[in-house]
PDB file of N, CA and C in Angstrom:
ATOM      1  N   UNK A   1      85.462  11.961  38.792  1.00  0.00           N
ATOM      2  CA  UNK A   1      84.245  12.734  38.853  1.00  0.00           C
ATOM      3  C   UNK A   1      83.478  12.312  40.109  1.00  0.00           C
ATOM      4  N   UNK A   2      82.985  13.323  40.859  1.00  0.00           N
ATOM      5  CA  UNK A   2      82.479  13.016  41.967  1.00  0.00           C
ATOM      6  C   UNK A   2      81.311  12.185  41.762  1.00  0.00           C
ATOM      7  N   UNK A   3      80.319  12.553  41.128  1.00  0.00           N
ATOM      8  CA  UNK A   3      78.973  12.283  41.057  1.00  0.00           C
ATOM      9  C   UNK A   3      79.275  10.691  40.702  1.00  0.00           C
ATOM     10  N   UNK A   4      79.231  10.653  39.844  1.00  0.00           N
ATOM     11  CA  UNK A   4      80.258   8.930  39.147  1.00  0.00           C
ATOM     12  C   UNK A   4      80.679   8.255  40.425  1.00  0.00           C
ATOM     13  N   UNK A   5      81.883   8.795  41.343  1.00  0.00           N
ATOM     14  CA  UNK A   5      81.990   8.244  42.809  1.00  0.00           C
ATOM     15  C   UNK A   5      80.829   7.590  43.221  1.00  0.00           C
ATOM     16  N   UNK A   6      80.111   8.890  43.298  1.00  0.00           N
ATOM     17  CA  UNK A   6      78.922   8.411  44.666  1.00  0.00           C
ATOM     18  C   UNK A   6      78.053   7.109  43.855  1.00  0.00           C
ATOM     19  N   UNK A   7      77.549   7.561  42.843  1.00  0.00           N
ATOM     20  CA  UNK A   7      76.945   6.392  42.282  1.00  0.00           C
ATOM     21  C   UNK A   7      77.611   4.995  42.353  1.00  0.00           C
ATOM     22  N   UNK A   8      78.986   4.978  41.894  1.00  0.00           N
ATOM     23  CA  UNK A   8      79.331   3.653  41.968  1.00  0.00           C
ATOM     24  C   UNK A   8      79.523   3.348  43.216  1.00  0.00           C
ATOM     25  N   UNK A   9      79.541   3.961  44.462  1.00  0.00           N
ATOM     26  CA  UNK A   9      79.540   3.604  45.765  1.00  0.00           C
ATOM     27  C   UNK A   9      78.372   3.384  46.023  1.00  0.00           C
ATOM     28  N   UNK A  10      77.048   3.899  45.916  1.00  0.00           N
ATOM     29  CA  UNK A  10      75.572   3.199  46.111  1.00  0.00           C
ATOM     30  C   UNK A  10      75.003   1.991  45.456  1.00  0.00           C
ATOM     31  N   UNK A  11      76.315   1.840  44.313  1.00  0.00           N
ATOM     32  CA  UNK A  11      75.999   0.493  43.269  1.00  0.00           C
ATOM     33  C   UNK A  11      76.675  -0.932  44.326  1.00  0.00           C
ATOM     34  N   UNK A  12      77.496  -0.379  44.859  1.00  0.00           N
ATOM     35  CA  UNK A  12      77.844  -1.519  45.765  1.00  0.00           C
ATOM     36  C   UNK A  12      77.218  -2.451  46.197  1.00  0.00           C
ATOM     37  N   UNK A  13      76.940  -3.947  46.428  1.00  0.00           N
ATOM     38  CA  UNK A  13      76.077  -5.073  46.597  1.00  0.00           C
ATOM     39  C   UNK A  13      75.761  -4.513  48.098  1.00  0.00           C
ATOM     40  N   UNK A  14      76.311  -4.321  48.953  1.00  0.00           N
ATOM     41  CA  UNK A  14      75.903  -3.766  50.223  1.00  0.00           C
ATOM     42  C   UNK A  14      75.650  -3.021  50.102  1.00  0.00           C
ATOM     43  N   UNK A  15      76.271  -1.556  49.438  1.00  0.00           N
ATOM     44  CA  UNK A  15      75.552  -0.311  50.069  1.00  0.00           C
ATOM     45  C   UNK A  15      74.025  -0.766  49.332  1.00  0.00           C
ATOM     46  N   UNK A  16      73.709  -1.240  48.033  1.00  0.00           N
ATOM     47  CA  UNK A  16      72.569  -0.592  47.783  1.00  0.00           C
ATOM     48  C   UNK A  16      71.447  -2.121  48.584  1.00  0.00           C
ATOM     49  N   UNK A  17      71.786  -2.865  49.234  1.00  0.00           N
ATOM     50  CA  UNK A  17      71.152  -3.358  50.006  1.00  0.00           C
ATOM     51  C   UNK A  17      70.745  -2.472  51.248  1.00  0.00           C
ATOM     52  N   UNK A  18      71.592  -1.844  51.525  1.00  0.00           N
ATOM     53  CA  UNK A  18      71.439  -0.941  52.709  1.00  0.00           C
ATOM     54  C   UNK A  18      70.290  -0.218  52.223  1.00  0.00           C
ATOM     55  N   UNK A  19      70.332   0.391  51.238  1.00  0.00           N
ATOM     56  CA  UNK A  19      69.601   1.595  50.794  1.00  0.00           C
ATOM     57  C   UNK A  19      68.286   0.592  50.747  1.00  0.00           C
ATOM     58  N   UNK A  20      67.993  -0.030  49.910  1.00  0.00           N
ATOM     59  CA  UNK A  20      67.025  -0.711  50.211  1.00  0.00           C
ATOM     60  C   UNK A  20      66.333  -1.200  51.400  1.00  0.00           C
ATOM     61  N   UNK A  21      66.890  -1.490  52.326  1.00  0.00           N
ATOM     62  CA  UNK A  21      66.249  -1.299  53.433  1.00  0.00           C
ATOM     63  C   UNK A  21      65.793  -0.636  54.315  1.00  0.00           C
ATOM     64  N   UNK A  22      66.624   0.778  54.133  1.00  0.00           N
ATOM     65  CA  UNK A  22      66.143   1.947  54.923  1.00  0.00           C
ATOM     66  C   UNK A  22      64.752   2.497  54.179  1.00  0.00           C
ATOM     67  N   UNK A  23      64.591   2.499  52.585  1.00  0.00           N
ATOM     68  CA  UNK A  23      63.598   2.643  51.618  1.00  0.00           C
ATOM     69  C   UNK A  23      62.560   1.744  52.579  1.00  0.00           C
ATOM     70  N   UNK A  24      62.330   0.609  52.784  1.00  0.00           N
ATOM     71  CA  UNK A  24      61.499   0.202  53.334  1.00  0.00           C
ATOM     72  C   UNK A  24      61.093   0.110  54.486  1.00  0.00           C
ATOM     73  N   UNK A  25      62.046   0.707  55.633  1.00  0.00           N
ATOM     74  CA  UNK A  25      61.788   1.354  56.699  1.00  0.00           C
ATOM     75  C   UNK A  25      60.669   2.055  56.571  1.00  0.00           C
ATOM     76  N   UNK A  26      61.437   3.241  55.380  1.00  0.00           N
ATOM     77  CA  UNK A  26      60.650   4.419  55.609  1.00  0.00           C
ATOM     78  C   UNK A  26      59.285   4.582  55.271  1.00  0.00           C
ATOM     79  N   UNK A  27      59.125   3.374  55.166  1.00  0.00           N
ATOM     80  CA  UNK A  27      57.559   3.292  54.299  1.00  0.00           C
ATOM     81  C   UNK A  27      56.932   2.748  55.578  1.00  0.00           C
ATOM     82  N   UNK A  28      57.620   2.313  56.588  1.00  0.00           N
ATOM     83  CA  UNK A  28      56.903   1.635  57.700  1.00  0.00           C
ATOM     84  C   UNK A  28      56.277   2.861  58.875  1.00  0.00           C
ATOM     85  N   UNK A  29      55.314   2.829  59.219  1.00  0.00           N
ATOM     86  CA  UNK A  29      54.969   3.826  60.482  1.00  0.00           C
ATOM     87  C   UNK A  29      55.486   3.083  61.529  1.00  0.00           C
ATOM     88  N   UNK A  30      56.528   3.471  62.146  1.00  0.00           N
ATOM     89  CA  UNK A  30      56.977   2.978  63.532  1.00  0.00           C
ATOM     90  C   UNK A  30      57.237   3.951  64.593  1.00  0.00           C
ATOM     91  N   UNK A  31      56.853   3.728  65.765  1.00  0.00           N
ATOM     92  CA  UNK A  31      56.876   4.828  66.924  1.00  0.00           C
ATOM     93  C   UNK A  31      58.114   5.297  67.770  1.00  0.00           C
ATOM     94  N   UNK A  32      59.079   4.488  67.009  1.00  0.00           N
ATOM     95  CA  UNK A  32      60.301   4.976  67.506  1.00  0.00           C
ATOM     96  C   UNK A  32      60.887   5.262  66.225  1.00  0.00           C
ATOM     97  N   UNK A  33      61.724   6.504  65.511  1.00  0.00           N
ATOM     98  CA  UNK A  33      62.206   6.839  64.431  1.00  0.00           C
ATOM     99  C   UNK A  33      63.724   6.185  64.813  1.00  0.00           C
ATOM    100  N   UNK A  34      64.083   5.790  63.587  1.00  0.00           N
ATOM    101  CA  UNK A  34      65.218   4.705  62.806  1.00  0.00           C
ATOM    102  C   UNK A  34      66.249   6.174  61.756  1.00  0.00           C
ATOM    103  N   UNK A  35      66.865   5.250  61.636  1.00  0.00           N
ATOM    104  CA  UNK A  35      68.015   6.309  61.032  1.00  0.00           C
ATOM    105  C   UNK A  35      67.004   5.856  59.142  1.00  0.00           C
ATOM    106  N   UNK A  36      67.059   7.622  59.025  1.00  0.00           N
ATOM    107  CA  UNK A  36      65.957   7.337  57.277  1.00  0.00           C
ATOM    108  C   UNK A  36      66.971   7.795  56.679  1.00  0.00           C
ATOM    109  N   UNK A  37      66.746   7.509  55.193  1.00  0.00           N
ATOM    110  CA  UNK A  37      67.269   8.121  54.295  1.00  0.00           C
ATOM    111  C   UNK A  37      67.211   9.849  53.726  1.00  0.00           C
ATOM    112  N   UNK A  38      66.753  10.534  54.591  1.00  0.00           N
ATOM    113  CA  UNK A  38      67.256  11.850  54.815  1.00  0.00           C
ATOM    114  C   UNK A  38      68.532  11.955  55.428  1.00  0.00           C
ATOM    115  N   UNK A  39      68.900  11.106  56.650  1.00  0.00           N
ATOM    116  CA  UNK A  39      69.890  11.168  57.417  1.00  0.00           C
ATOM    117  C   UNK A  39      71.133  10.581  56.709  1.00  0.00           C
ATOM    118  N   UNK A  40      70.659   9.114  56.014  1.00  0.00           N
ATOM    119  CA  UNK A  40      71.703   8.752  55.402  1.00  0.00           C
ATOM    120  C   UNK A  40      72.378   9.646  53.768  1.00  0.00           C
ATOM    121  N   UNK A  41      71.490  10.573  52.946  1.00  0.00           N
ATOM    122  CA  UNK A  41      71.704  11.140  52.171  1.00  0.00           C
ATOM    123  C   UNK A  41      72.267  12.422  52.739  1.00  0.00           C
ATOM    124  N   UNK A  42      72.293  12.715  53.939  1.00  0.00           N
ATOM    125  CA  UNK A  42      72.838  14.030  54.751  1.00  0.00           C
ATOM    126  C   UNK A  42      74.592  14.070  54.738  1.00  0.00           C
ATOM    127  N   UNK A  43      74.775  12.719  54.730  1.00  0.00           N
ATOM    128  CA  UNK A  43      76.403  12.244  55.279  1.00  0.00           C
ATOM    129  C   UNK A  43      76.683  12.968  53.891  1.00  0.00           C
ATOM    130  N   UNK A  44      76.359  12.574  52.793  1.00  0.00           N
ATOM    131  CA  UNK A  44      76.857  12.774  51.360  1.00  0.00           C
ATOM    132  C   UNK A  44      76.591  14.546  51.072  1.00  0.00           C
ATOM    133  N   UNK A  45      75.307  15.144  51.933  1.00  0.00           N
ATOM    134  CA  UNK A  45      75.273  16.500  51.712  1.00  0.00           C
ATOM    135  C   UNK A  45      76.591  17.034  52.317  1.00  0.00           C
ATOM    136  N   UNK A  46      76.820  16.911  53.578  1.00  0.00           N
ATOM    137  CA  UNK A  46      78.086  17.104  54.225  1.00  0.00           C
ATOM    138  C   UNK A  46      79.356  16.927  53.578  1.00  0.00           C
ATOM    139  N   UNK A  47      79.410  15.854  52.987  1.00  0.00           N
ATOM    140  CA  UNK A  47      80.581  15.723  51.805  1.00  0.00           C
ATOM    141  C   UNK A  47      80.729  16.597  51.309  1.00  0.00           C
ATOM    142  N   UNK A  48      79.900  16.571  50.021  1.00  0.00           N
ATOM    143  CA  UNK A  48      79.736  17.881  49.288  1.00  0.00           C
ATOM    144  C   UNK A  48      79.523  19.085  49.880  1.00  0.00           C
ATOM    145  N   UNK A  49      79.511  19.305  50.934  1.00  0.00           N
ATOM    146  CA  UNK A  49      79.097  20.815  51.592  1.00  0.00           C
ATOM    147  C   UNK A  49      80.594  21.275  51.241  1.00  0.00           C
ATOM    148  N   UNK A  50      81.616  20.250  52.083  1.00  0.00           N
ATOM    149  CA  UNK A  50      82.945  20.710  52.371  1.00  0.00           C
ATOM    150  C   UNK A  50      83.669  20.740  51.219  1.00  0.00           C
ATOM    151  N   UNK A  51      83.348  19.374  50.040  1.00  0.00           N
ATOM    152  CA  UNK A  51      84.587  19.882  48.788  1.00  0.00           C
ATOM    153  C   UNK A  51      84.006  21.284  48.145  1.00  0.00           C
ATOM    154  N   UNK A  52      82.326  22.100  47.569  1.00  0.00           N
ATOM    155  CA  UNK A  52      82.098  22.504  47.956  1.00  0.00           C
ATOM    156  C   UNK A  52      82.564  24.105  48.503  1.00  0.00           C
ATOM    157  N   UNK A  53      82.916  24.020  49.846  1.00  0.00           N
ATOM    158  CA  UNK A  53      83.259  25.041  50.251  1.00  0.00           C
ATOM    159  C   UNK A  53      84.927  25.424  50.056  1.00  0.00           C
ATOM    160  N   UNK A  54      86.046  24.179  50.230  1.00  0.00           N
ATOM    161  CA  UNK A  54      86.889  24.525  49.213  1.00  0.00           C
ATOM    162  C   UNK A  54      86.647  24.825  48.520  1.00  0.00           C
ATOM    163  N   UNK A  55      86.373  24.196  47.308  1.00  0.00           N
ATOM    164  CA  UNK A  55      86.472  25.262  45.917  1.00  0.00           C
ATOM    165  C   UNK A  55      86.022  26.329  46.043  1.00  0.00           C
ATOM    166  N   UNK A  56      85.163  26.891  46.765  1.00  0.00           N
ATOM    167  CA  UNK A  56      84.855  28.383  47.113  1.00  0.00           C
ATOM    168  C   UNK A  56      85.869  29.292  47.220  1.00  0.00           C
ATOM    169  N   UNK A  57      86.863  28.350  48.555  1.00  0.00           N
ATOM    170  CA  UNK A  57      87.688  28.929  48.746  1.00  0.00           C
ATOM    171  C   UNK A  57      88.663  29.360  48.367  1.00  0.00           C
ATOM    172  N   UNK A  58      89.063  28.541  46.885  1.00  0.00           N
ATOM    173  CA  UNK A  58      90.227  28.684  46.436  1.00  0.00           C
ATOM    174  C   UNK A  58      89.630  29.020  44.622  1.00  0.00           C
ATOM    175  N   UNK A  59      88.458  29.949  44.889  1.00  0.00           N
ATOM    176  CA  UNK A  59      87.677  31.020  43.572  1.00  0.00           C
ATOM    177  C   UNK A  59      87.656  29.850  42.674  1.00  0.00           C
ATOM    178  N   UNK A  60      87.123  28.342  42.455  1.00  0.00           N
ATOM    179  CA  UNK A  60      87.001  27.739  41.318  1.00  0.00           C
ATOM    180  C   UNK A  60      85.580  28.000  41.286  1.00  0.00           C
ATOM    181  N   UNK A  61      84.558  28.295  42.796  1.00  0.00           N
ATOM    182  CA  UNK A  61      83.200  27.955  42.337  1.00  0.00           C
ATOM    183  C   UNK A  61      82.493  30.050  42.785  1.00  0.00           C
ATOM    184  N   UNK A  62      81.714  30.285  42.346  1.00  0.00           N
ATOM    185  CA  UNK A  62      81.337  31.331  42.864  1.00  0.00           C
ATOM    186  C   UNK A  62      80.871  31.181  44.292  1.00  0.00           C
ATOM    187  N   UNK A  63      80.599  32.471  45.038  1.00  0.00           N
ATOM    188  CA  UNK A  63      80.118  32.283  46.555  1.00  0.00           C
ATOM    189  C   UNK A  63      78.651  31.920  46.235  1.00  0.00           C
ATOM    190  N   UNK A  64      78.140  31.131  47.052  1.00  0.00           N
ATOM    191  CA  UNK A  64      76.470  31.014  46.809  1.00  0.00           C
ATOM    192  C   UNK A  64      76.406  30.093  48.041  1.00  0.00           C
ATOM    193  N   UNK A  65      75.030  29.445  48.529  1.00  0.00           N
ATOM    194  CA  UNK A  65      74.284  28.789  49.432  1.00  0.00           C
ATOM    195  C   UNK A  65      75.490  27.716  49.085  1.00  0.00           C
ATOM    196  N   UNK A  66      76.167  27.157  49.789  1.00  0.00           N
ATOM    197  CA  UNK A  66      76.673  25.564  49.796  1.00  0.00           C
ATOM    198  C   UNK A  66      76.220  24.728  50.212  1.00  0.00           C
ATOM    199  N   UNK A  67      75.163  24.597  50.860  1.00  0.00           N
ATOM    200  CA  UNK A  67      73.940  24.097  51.268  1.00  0.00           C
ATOM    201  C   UNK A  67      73.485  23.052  50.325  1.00  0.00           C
ATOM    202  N   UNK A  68      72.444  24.415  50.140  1.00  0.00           N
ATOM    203  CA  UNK A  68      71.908  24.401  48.531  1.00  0.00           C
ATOM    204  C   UNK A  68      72.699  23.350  47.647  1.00  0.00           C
ATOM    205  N   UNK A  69      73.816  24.460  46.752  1.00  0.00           N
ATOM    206  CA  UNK A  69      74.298  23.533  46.204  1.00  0.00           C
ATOM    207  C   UNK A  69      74.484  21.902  46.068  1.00  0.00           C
ATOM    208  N   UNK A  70      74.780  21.603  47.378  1.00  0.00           N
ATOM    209  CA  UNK A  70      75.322  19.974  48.140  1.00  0.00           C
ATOM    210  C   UNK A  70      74.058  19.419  47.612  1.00  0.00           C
ATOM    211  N   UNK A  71      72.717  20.361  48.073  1.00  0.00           N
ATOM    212  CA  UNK A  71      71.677  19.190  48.332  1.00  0.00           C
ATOM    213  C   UNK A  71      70.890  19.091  46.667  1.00  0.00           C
ATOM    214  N   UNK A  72      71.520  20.306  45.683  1.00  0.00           N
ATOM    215  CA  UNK A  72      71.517  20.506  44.302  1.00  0.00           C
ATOM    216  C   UNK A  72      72.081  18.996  43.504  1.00  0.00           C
ATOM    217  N   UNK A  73      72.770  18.869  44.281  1.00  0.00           N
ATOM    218  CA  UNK A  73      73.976  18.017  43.298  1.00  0.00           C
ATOM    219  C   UNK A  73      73.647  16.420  43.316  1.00  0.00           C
ATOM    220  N   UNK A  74      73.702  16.377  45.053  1.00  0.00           N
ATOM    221  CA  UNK A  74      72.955  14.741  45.750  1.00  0.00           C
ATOM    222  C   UNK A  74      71.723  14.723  45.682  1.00  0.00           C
ATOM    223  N   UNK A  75      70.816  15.114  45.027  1.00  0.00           N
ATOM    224  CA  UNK A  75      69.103  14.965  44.929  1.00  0.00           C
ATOM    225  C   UNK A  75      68.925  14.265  44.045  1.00  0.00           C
ATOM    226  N   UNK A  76      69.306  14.532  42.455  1.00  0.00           N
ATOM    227  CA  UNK A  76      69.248  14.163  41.623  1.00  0.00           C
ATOM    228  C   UNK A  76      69.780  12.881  41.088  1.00  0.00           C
ATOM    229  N   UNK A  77      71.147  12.667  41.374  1.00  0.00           N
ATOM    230  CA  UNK A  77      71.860  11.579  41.949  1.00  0.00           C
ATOM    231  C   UNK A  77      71.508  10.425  42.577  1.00  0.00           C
ATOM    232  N   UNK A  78      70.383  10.822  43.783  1.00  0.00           N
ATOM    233  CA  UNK A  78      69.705   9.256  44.338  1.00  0.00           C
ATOM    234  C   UNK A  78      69.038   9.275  43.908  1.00  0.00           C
ATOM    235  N   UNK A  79      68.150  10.190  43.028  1.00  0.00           N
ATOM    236  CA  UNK A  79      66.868   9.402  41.922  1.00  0.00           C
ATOM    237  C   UNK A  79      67.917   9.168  40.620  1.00  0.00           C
ATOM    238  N   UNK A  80      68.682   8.924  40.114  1.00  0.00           N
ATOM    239  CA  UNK A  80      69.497   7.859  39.314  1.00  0.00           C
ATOM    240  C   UNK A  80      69.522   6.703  40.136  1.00  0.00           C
ATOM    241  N   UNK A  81      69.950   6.757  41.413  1.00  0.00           N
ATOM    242  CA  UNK A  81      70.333   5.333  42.100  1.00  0.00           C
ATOM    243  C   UNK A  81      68.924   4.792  42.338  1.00  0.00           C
ATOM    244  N   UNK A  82      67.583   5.652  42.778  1.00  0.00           N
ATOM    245  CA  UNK A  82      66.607   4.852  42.402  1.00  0.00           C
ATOM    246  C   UNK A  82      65.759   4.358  41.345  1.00  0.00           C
ATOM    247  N   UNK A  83      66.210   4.956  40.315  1.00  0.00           N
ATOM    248  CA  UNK A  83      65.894   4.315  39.334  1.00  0.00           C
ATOM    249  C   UNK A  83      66.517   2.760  38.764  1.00  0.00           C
ATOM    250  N   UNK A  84      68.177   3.104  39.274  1.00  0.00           N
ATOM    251  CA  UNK A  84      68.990   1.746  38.951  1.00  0.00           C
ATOM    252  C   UNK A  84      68.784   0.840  39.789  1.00  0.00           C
ATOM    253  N   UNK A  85      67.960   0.672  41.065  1.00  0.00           N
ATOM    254  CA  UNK A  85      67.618  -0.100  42.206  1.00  0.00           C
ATOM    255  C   UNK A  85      65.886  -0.791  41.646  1.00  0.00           C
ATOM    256  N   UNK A  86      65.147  -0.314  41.252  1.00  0.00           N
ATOM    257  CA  UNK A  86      63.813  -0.397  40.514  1.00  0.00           C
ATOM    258  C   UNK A  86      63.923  -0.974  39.290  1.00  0.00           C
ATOM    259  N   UNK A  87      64.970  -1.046  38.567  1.00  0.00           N
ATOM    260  CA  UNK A  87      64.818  -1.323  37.635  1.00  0.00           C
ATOM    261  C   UNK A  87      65.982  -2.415  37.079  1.00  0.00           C
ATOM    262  N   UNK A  88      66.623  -2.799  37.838  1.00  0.00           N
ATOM    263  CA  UNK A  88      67.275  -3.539  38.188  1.00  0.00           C
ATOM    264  C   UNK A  88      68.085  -4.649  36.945  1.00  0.00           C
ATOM    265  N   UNK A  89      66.920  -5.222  36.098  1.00  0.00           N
ATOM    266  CA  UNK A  89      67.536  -6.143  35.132  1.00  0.00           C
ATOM    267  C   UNK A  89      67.470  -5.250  33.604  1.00  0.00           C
ATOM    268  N   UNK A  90      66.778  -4.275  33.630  1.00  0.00           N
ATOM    269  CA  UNK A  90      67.297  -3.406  32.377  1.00  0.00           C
ATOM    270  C   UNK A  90      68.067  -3.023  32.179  1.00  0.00           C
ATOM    271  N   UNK A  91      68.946  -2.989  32.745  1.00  0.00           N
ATOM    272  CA  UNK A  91      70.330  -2.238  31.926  1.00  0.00           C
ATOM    273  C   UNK A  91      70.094  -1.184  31.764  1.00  0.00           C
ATOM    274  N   UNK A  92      69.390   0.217  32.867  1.00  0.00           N
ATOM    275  CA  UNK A  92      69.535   1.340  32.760  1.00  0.00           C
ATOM    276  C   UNK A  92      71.067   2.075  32.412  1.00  0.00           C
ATOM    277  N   UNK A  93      71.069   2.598  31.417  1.00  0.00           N
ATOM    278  CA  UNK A  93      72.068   3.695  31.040  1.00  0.00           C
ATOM    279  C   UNK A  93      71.984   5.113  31.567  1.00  0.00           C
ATOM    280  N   UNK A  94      72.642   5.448  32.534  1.00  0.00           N
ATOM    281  CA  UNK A  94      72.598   6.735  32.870  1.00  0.00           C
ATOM    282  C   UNK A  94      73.947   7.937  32.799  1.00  0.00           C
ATOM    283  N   UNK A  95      74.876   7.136  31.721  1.00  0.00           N
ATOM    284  CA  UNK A  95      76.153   8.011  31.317  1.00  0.00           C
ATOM    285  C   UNK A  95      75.571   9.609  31.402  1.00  0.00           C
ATOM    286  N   UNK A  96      74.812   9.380  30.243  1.00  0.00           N
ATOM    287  CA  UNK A  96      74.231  10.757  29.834  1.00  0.00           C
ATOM    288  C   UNK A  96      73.794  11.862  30.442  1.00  0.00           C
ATOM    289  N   UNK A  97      72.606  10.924  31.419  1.00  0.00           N
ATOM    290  CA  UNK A  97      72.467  11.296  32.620  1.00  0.00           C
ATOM    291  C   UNK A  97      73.001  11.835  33.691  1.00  0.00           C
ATOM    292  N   UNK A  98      74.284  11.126  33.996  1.00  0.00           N
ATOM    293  CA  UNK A  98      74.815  11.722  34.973  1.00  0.00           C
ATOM    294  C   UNK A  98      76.199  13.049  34.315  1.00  0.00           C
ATOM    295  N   UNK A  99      76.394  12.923  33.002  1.00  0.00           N
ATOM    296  CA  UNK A  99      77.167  13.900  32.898  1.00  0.00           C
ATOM    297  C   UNK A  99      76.514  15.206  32.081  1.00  0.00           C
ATOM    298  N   UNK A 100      74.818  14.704  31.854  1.00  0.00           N
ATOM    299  CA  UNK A 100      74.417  16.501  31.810  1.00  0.00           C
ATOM    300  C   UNK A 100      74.210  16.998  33.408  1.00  0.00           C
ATOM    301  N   UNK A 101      73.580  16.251  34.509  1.00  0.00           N
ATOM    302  CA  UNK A 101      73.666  16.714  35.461  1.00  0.00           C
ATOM    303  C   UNK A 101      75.121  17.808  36.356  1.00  0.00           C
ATOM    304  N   UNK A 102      75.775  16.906  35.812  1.00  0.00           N
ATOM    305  CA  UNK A 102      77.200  17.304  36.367  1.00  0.00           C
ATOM    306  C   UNK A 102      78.115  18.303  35.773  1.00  0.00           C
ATOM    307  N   UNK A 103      77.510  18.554  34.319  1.00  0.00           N
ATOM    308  CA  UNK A 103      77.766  19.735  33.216  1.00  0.00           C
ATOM    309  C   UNK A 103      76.586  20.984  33.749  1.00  0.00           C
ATOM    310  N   UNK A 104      75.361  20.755  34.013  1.00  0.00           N
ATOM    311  CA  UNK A 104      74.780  21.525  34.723  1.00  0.00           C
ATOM    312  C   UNK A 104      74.934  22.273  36.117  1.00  0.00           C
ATOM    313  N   UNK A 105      75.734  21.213  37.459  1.00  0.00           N
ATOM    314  CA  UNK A 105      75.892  21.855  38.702  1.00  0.00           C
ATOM    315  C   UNK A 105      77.499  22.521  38.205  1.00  0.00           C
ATOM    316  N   UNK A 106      78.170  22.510  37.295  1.00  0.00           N
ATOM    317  CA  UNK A 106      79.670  23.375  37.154  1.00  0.00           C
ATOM    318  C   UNK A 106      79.092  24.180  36.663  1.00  0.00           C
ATOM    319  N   UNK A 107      77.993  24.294  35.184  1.00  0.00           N
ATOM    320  CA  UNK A 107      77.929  25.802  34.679  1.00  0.00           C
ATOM    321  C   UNK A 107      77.201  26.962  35.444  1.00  0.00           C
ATOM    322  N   UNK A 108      76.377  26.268  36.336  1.00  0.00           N
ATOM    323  CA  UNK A 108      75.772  26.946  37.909  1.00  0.00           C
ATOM    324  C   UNK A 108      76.522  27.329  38.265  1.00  0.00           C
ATOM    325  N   UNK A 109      77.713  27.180  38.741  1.00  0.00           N
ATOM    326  CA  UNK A 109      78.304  27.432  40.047  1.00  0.00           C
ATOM    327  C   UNK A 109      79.465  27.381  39.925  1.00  0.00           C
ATOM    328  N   UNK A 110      80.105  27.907  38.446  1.00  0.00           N
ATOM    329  CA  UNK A 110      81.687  27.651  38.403  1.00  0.00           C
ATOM    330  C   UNK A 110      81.643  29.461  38.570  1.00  0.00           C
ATOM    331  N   UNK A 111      82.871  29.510  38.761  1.00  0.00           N
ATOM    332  CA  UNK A 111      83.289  31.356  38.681  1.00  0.00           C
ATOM    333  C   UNK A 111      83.752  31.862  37.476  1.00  0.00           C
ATOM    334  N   UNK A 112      83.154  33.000  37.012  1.00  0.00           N
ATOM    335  CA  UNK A 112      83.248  33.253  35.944  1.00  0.00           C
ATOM    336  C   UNK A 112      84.869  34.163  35.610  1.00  0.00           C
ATOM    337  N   UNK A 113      85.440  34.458  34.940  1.00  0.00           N
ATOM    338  CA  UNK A 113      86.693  34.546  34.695  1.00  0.00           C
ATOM    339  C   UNK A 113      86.505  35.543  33.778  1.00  0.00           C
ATOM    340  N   UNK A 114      87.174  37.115  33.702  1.00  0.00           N
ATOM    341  CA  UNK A 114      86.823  37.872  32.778  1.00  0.00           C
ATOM    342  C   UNK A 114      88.195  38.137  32.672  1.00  0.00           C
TER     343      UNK A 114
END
């Protein structure tokens, strides 16, 4: 499952150090702009743009914005990862979470079959 991917790749001891630091970049006013976490959540829109536009291509998903979609799918997704970054020693559970999300972007956007 993709979504599952990405999360356990932002769970990473580095990546989500990374993330954490660009988070606090971005809170900084500095006069020269730094790579933010728009840019770094862009790489992952791009991901998803392209699997995405396969499945378009090969009628699993209907035609629509793939855009959209990408930035549908990864939005929601890094507010799970910021919640699991914030909250750190609770033992957030987000099974649920992440597989109504992910039951939600297929019944959006799967092709319907008559």
């Amino acid at each position: 499952m993709l979504s599952k991917n990405i999360l356990e790749f932002w769970n990473l001891e580095n990546e989500r150090m990374f993330i954490k630091i660009l988070l606090n970049l971005n809170s900084i006013k500095l006069e020269k702009s730094l790579y933010t976490i728009d840019a770094y959540l862009d790489d992952f829109r791009k991901l998803c743009t392209f699997i995405f536009t396969e499945m378009m291509n090969h009628n699993f998903l209907k035609k629509m914005n793939v855009e959209l979609l990408s930035n549908e799918f990864v939005s929601p997704l890094f507010l799970i990862e910021l919640k699991l970054i914030s909250l750190e020693n609770n033992n957030y559970k987000y099974a649920k979470e992440l597989e109504l999300h992910s039951e939600f972007i297929w019944e959006s956007s799967k092709r319907s079959v008559f």
